[in-house]
C-alpha atoms as a PDB file:
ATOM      1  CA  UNK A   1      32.055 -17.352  30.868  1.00  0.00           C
ATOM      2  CA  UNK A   2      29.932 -19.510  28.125  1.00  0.00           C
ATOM      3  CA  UNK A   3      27.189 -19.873  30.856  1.00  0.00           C
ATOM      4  CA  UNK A   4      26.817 -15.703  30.962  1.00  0.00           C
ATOM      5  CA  UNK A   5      26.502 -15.287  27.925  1.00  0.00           C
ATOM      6  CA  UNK A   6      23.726 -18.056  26.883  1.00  0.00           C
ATOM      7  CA  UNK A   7      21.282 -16.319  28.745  1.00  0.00           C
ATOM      8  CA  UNK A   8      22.413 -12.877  26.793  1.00  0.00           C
ATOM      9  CA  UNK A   9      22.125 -14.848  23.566  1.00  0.00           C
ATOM     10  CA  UNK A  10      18.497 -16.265  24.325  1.00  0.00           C
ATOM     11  CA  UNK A  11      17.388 -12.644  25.432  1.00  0.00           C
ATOM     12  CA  UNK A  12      18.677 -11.626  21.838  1.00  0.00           C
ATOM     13  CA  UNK A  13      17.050 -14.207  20.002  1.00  0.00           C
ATOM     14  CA  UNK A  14      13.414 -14.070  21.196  1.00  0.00           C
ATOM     15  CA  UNK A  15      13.472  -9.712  21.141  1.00  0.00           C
ATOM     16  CA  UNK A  16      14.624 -10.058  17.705  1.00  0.00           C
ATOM     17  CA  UNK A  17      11.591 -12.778  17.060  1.00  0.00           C
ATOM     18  CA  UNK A  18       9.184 -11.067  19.011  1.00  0.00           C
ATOM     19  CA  UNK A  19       8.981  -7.781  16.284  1.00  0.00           C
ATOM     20  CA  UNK A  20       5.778  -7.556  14.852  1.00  0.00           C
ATOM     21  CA  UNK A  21       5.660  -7.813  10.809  1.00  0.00           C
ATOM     22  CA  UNK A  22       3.821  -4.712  11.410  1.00  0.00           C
ATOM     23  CA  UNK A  23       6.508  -2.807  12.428  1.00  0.00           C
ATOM     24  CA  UNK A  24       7.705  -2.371   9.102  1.00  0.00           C
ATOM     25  CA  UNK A  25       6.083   1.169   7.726  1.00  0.00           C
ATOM     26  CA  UNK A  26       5.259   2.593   4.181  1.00  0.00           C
ATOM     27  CA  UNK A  27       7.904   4.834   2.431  1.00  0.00           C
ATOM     28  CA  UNK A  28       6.711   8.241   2.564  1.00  0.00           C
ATOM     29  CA  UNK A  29       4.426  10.174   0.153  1.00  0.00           C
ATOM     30  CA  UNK A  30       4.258  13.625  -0.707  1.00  0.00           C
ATOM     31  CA  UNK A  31       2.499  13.570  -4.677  1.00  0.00           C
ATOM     32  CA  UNK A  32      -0.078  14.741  -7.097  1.00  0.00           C
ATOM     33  CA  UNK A  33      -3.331  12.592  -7.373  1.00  0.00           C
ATOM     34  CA  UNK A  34      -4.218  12.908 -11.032  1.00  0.00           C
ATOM     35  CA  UNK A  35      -6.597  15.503 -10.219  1.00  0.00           C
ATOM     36  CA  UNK A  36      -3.666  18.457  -8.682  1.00  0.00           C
ATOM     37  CA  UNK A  37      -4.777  17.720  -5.540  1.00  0.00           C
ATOM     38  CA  UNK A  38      -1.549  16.978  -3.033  1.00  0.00           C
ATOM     39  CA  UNK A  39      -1.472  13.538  -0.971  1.00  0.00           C
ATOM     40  CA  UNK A  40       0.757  13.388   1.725  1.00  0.00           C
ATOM     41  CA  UNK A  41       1.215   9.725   3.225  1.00  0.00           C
ATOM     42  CA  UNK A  42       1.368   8.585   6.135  1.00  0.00           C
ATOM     43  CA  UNK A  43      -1.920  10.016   7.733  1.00  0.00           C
ATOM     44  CA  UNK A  44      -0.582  10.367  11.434  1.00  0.00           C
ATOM     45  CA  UNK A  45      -3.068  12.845  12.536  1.00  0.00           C
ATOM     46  CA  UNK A  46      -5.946  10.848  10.688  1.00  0.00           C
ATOM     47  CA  UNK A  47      -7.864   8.541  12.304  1.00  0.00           C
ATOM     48  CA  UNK A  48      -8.632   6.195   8.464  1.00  0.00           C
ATOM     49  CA  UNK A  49      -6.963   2.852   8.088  1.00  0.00           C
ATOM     50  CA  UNK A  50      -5.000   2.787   4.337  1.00  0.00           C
ATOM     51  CA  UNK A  51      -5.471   0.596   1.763  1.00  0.00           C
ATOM     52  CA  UNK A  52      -2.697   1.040  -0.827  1.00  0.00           C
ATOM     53  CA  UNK A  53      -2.622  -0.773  -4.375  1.00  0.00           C
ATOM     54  CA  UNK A  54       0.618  -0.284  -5.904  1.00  0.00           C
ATOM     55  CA  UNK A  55       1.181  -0.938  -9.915  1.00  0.00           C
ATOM     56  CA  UNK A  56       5.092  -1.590 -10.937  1.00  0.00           C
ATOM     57  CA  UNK A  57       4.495  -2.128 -14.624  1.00  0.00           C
ATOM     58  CA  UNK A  58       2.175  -1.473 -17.227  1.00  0.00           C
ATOM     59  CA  UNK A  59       0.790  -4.618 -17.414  1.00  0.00           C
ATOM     60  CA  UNK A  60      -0.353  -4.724 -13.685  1.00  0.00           C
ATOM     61  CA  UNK A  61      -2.670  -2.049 -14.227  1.00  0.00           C
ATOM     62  CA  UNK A  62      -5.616  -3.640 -14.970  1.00  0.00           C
ATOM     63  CA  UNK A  63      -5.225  -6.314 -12.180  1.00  0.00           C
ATOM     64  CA  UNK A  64      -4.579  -3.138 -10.214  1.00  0.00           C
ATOM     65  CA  UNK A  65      -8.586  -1.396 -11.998  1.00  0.00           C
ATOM     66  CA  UNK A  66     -10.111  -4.704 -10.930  1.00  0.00           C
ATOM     67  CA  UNK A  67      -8.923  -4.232  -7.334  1.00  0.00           C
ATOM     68  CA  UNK A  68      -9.740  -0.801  -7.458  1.00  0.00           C
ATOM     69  CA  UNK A  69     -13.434  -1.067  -8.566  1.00  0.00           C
ATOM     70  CA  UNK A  70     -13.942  -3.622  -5.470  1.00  0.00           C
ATOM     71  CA  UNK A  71     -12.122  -1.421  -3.562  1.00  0.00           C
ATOM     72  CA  UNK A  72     -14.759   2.222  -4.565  1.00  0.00           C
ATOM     73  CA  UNK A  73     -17.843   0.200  -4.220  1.00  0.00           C
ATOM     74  CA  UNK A  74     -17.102  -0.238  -0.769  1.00  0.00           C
ATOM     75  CA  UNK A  75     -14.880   2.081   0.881  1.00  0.00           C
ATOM     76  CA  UNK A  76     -15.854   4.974  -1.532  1.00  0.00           C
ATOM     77  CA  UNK A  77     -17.744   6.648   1.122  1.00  0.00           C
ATOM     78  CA  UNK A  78     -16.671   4.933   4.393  1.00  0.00           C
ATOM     79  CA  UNK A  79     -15.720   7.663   6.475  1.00  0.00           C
ATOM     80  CA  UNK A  80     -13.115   4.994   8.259  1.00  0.00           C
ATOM     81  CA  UNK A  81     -10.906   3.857   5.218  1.00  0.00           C
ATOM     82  CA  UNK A  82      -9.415   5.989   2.427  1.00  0.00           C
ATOM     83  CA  UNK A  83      -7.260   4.281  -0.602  1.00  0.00           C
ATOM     84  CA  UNK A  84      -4.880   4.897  -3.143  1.00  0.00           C
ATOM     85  CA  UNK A  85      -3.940   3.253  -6.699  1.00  0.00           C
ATOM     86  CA  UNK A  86      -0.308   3.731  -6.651  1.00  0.00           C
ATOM     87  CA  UNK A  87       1.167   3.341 -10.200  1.00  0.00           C
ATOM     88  CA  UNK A  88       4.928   3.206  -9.709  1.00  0.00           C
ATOM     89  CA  UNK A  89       7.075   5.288 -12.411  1.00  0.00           C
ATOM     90  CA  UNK A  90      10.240   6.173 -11.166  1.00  0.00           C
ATOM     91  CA  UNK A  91      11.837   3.246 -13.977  1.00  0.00           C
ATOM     92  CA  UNK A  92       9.360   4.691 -16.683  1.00  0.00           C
ATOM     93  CA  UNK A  93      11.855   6.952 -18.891  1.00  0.00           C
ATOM     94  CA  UNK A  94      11.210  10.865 -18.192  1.00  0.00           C
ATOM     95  CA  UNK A  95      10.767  11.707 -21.729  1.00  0.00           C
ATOM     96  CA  UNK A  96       7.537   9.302 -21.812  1.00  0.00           C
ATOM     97  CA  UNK A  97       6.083  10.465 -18.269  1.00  0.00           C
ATOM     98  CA  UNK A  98       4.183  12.917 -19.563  1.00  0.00           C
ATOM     99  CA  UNK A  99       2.643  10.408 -22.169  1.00  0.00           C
ATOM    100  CA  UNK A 100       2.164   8.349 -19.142  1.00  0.00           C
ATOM    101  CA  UNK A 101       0.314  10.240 -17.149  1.00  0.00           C
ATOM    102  CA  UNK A 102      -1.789  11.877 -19.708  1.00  0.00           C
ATOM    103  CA  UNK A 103      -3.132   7.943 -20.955  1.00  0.00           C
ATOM    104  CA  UNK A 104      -4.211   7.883 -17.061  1.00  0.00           C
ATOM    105  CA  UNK A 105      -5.953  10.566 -17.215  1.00  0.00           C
ATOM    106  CA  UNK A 106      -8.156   9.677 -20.360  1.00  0.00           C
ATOM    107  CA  UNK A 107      -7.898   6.471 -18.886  1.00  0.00           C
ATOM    108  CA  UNK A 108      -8.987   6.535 -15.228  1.00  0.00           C
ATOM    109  CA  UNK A 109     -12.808   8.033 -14.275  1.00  0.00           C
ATOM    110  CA  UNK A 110     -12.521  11.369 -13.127  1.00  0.00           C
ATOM    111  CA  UNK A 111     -14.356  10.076 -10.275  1.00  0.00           C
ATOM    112  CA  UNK A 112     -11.418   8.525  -8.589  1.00  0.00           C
ATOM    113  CA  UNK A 113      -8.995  11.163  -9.891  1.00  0.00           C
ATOM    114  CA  UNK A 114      -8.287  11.934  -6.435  1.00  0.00           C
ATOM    115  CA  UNK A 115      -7.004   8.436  -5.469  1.00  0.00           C
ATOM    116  CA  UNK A 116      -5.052   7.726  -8.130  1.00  0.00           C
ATOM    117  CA  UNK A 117      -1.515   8.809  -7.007  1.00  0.00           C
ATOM    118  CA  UNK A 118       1.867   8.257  -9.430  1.00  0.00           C
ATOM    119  CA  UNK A 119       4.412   7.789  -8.036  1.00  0.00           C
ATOM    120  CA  UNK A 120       7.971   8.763  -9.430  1.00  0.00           C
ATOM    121  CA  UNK A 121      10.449   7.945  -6.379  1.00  0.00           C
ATOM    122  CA  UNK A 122      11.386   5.294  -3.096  1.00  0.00           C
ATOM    123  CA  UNK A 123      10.679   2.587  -6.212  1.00  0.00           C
ATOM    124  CA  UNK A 124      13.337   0.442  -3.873  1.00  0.00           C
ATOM    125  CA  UNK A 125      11.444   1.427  -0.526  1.00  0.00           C
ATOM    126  CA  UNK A 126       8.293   0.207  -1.959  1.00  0.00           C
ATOM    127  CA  UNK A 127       9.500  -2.888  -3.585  1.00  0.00           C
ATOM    128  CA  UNK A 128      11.096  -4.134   0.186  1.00  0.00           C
ATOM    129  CA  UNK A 129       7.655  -3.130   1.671  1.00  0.00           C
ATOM    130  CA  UNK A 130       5.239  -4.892  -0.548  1.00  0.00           C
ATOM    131  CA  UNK A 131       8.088  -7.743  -0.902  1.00  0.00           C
ATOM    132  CA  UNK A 132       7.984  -7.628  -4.464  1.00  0.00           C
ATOM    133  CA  UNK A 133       8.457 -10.582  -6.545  1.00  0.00           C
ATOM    134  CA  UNK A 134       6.202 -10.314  -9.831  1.00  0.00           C
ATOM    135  CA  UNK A 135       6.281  -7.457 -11.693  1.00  0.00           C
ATOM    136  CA  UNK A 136       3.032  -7.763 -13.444  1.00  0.00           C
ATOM    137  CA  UNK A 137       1.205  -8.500  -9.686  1.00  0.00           C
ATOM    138  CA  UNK A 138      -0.782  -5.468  -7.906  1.00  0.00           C
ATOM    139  CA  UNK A 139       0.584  -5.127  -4.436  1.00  0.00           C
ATOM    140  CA  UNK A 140      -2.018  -4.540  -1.963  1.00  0.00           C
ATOM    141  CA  UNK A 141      -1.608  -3.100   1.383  1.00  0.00           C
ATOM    142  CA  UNK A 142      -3.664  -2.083   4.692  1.00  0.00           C
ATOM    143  CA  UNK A 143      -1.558   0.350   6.507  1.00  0.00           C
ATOM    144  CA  UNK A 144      -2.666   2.423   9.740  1.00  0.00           C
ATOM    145  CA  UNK A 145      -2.711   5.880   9.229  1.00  0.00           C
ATOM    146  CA  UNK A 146       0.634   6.378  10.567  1.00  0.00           C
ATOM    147  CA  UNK A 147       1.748   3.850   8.075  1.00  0.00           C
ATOM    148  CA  UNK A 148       2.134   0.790   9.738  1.00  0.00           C
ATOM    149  CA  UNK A 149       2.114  -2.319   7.707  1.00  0.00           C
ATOM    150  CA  UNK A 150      -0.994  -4.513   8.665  1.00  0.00           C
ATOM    151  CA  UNK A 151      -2.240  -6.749   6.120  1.00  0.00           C
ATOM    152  CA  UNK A 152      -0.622  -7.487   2.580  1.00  0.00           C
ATOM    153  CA  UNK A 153      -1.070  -9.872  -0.691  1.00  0.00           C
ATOM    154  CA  UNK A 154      -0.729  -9.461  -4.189  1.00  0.00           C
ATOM    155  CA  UNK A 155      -1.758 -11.081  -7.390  1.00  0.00           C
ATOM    156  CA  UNK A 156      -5.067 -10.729  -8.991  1.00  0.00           C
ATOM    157  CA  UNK A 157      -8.444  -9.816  -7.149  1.00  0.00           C
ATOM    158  CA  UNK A 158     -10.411 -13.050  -6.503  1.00  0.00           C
ATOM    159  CA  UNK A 159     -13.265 -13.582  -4.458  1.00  0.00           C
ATOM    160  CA  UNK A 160     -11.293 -15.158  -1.717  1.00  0.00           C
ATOM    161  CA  UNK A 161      -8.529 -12.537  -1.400  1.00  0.00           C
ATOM    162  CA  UNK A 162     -11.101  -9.844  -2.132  1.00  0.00           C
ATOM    163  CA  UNK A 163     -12.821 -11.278   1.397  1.00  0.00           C
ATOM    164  CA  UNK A 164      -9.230 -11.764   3.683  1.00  0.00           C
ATOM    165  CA  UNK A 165      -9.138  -8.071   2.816  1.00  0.00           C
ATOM    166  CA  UNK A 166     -12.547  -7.217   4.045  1.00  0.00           C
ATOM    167  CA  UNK A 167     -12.275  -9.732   6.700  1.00  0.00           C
ATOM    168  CA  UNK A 168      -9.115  -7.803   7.867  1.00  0.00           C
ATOM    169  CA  UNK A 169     -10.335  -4.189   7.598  1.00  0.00           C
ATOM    170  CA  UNK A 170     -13.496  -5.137   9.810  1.00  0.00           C
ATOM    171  CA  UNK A 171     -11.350  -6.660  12.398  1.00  0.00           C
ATOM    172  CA  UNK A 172      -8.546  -3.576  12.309  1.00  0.00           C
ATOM    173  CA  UNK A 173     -12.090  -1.210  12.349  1.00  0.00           C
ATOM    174  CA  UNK A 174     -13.437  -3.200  15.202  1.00  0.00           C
ATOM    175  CA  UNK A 175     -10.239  -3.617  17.772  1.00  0.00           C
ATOM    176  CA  UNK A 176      -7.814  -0.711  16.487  1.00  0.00           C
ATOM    177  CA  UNK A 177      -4.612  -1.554  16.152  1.00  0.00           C
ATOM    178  CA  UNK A 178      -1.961  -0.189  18.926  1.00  0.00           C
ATOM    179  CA  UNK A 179       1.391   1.185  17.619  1.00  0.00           C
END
């Protein structure tokens, strides 16, 4: 009996190792850019790999700008990547929202208006995705457009992480990834 059920148990083991970290997917998105205009995430029908940076305190959002201004000088117009600054306020009190999100507006270009996205629910979702340790850190994510993980880190922008990003985005541009 313990020799049919070793081979079970191995089978097991290795499907269970063999999932792809990629397999795990973004929370879904269905919110108001700060300039009305509706984002729904994921993309499925889109054909633009997604790079997300996600904010989960105040304090994160300038780490989160710095990312962010790397981020429009070169995928600004690339028809192949969109992205997103993701402040999340679901724990921000309701009665301050409103303050909130008018200081981002004053705050934030009107230029990128359209990718700045607040977020007020899935706080938990996104937290497990972006395996969230530091609240202060920006969370940065490349996603496929049907919101597969691909690529994560977090922390400040430096030149080094700055260029795995890049690195990674060619390479996803250059050999798609399958889901």
């Amino acid at each position: 009996m313990r020799r049919s059920l070793l081979p079970l148990a191995i089978v097991i083991l290795f499907s269970y190792c063999a999932v792809p970290s990629s397999a795990q997917t973004i929370p879904p998105v269905k919110a108001k850019a700060l300039d009305e205009s509706e984002v729904i995430l994921p993309k499925p029908g889109s054909q633009q790999l997604l790079i997300l940076v996600l904010g989960f305190s105040h304090k994160s959002g300038d780490a989160c700008s710095a990312w962010g201004k790397r981020l429009a000088a070169d995928y600004t117009s690339d028809p192949h990547v969109t992205y997103y600054h993701l402040p999340e306020l679901q724990s921000a009190p309701s009665l301050v929202r409103g303050m909130i999100l008018h200081g981002m507006r004053k705050d934030v270009p009107p230029a990128i208006h359209s990718r700045f996205v607040p977020l007020f629910d899935h706080e938990a979702d996104w937290k497990k995705t972006v395996n969230f340790s530091t609240p202060d850190d920006p969370y940065i994510l490349v996603a496929s457009p049907d919101g597969h993980v691909l690529w994560q880190t977090h922390g400040p922008v430096t030149d080094s992480a700055y260029g795995a990003l890049k690195s990674e985005v060619a390479k996803l541009l250059t050999y798609p990834p399958r889901p």
